[in-house]
Protein backbone atom coordinates (compact mmCIF):
# COMPACT_ATOMS: atom_id res chain seq x y z
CA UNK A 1 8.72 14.40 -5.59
CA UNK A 2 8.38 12.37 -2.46
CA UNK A 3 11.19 10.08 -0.74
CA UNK A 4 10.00 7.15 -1.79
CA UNK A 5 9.40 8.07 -5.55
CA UNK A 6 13.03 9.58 -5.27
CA UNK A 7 14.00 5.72 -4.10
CA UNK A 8 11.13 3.98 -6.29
CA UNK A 9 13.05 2.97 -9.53
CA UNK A 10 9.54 2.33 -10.72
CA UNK A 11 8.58 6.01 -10.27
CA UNK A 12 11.23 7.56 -11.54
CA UNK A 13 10.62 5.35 -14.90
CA UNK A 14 7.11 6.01 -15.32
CA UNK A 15 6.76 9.00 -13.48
CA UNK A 16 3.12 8.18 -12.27
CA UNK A 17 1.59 9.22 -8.59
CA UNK A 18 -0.26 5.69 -8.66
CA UNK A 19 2.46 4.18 -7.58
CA UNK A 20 2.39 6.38 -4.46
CA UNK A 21 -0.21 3.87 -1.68
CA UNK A 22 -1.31 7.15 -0.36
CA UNK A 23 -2.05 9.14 -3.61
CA UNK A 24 -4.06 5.59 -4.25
CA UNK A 25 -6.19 5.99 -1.56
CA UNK A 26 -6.69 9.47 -1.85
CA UNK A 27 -8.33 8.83 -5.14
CA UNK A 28 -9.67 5.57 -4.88
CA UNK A 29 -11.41 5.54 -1.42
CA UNK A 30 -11.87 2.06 -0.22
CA UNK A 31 -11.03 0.84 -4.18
CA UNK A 32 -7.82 1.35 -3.79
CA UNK A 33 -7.71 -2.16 -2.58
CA UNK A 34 -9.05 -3.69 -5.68
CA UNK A 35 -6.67 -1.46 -7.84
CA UNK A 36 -3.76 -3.02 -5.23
CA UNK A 37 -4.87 -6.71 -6.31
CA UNK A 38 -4.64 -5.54 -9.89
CA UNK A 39 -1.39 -4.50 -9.45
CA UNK A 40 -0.21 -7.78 -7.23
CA UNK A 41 -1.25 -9.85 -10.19
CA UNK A 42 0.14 -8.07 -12.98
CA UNK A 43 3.37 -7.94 -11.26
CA UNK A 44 3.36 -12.00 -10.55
CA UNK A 45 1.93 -12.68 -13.97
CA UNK A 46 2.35 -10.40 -16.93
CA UNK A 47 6.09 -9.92 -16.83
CA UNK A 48 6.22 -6.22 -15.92
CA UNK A 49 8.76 -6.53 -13.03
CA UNK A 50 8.63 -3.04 -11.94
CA UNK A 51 5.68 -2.37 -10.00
CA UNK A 52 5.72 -1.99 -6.01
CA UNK A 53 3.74 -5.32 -4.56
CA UNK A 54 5.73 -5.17 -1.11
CA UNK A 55 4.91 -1.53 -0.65
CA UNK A 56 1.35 -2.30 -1.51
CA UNK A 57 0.87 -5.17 0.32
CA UNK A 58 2.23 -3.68 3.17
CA UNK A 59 -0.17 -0.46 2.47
CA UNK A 60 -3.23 -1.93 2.33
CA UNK A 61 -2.12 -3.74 6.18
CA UNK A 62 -2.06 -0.49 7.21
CA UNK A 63 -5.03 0.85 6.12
CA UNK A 64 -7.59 -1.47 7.21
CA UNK A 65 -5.87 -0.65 10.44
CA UNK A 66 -6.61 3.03 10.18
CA UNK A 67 -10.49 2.15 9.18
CA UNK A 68 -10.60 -0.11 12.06
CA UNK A 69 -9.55 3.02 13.98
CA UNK A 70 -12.24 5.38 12.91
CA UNK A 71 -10.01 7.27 9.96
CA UNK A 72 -10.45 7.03 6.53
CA UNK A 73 -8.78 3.90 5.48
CA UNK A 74 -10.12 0.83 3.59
CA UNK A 75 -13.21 -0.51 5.54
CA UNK A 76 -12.50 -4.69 5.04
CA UNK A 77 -11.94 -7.56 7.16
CA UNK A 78 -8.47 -8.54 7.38
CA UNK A 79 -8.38 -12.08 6.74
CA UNK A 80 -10.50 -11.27 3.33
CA UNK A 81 -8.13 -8.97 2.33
CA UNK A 82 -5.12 -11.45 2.79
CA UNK A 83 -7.30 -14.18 1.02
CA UNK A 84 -8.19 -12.20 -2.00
CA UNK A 85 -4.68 -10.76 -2.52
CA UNK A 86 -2.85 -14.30 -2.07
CA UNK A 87 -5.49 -15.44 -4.55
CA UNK A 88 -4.07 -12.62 -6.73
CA UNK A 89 -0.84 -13.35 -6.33
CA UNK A 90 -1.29 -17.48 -7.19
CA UNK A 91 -3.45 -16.52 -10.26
CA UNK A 92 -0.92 -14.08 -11.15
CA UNK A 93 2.19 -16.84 -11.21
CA UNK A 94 -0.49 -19.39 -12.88
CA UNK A 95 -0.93 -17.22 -15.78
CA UNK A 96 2.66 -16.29 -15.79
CA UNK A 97 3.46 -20.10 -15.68
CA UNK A 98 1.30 -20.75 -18.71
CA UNK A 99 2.99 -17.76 -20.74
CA UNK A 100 6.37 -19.71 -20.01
CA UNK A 101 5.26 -22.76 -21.39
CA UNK A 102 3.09 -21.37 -24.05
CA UNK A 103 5.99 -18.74 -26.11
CA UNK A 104 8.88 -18.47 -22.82
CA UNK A 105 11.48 -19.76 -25.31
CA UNK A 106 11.22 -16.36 -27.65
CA UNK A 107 10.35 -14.03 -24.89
CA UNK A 108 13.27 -15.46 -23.04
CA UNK A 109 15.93 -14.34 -26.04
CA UNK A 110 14.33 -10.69 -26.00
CA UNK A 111 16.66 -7.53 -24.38
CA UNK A 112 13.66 -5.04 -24.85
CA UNK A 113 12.80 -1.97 -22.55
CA UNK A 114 11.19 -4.12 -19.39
CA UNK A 115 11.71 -7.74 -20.72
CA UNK A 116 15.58 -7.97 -20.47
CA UNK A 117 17.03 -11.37 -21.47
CA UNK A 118 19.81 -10.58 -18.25
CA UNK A 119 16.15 -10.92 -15.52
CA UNK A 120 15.61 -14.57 -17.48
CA UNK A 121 19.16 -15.50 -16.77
CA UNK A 122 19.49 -14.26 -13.03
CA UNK A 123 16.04 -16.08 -12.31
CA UNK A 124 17.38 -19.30 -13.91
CA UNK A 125 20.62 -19.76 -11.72
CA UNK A 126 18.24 -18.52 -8.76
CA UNK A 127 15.71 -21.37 -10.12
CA UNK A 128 18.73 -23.83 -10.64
CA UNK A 129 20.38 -23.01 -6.74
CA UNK A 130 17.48 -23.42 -4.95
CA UNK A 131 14.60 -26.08 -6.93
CA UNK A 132 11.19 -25.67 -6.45
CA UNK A 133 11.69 -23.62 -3.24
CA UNK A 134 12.51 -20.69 -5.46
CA UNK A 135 8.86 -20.21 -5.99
CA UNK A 136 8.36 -19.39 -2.12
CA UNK A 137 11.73 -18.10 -1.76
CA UNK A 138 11.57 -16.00 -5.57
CA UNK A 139 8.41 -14.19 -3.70
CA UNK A 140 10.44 -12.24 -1.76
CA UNK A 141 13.02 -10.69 -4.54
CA UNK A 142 11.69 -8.16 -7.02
CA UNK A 143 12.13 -9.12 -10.72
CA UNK A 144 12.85 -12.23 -9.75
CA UNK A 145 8.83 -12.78 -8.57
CA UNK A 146 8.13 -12.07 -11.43
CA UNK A 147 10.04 -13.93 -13.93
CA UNK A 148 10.24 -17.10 -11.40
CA UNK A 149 6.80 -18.33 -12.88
CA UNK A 150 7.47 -17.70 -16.51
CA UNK A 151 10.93 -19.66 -16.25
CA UNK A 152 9.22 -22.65 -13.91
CA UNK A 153 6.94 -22.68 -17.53
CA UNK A 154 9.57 -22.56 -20.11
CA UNK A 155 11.32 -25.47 -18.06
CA UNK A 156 7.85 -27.29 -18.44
CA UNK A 157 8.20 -27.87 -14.44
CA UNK A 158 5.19 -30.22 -13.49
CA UNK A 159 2.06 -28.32 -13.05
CA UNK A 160 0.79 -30.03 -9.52
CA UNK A 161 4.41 -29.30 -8.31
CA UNK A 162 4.13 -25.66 -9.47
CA UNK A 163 1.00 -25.14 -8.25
CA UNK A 164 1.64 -26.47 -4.71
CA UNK A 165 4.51 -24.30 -4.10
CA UNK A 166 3.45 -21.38 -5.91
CA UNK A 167 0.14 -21.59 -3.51
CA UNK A 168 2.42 -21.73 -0.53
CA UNK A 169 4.36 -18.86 -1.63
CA UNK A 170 1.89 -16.50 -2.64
CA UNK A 171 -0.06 -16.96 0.60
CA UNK A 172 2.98 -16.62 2.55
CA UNK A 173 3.95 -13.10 0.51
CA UNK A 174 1.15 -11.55 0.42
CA UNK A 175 -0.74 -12.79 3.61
CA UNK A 176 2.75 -12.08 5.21
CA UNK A 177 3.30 -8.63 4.10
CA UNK A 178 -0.31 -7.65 4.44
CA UNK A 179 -0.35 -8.89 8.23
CA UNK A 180 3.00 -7.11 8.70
CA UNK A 181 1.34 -3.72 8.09
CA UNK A 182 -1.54 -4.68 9.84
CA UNK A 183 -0.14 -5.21 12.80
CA UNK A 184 2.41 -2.74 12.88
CA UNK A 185 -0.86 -0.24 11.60
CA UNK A 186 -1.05 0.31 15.36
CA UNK A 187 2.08 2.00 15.82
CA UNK A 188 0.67 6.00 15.92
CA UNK A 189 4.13 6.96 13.68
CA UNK A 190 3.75 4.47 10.98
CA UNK A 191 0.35 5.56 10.53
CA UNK A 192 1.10 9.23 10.05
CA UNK A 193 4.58 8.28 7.99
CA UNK A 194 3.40 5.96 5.84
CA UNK A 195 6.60 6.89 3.47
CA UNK A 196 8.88 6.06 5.99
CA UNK A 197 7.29 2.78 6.72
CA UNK A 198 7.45 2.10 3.05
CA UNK A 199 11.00 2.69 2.77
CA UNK A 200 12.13 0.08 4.96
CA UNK A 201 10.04 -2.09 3.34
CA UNK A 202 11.63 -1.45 -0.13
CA UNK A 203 14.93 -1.73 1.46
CA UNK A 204 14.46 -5.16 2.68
CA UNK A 205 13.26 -6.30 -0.34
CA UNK A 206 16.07 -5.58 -2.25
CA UNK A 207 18.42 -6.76 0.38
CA UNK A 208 18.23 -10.15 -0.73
CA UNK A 209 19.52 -8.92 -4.25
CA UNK A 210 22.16 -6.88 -2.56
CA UNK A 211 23.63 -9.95 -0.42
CA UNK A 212 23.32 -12.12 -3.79
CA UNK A 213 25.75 -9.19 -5.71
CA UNK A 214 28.03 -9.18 -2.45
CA UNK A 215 28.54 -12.72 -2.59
CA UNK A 216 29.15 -12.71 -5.66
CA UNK A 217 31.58 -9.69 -5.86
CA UNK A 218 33.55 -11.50 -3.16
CA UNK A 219 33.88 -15.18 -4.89
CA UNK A 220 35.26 -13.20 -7.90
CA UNK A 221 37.74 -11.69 -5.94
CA UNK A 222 39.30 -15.05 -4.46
């Protein structure tokens, strides 16, 4: 087992190499991008909060950098790959959003195996604190991406609101991420430690989660 599947909750759960960006590409070639944009929209849209869309976004930076180096990497144009996986990711909340408003009431009262009636509740006060920024600022927590849609449905928020601000925040996420790894593809270590350059991503992404359960620890205490 690799460090990051020893970190990857997801891993551990499911105990599959796909989740691993390298064993992807190994596989897949150049496809792995397309199985990456199946992945970003699942995770934004079909309410399986589990799956590793930072790490992949991030990933697939990187390796169009490598192809644009001369190694084996995926051969595309960067600015197509950020358009088709922000395109991914808006889909993704749009059919989450239509799930919520469709049957998010019964789904929301569920405390199955992935859909946990305690991710609904967490994503509602994060909905309720921050308004219709939580569907930029949602992009950036795991879980919460994903359940931020389906609860924006169940609340029956305006669809040309939801779809302007889910737009903005799936380009910024995924174009964001993407262009991170991109750019930082040019640094010789992150190329040949791809692991370690996925950790750090995984730790920031659940920072915001940690700070939320600080805060939280400490207005309990006073």
């Amino acid at each position: 087992m690799t460090a990051l599947q020893a970190l990857d909750p997801s891993m551990l759960l499911l105990g599959l190499n796909w989740m691993d960006p390298e064993w992807l590409l190994e596989q897949f070639g150049s496809q792995m991008f397309w199985v990456a944009v199946g992945i970003v929209f699942i995770e934004c849209g079909l309410l399986f909060p589990i799956l590793p869309g930072d790490s992949l976004l991030f990933s697939v930076g990187l390796f169009v950098h490598r192809s644009e180096s001369g190694e084996a990497g995926i051969p595309m144009n960067i600015v197509v790959a950020c358009a088709v996986l922000s395109a991914a990711a808006f889909l993704g909340n749009v059919v989450g959003y239509e799930i919520g408003r469709a049957i998010g009431e019964p789904l929301a009262q569920r405390d199955g195996r992935f859909l946990k009636r305690k991710y609904f509740e967490q994503t509602h006060d994060f909905f309720e604190r921050y308004g219709a920024r939580a569907l930029v600022l949602g992009r950036f927590v795991p879980v919460v991406r994903t359940f931020i849609t389906v609860t924006a449905g169940i609340g029956r928020m305006e669809r040309r609101h939801f779809f302007t601000w889910s737009l903005v925040g799936a380009v910024l996420w995924a174009t964001g991420i993407t262009l991170l790894g991109y750019f930082l593809g040019g640094i010789d270590f992150l190329q040949h430690n791809i692991e370690g350059a996925v950790l750090v991503i995984v730790a920031v992404s659940v920072l915001p989660m940690v700070l939320e359960w600080w805060r939280h620890r400490r207005a309990a205490t006073h």
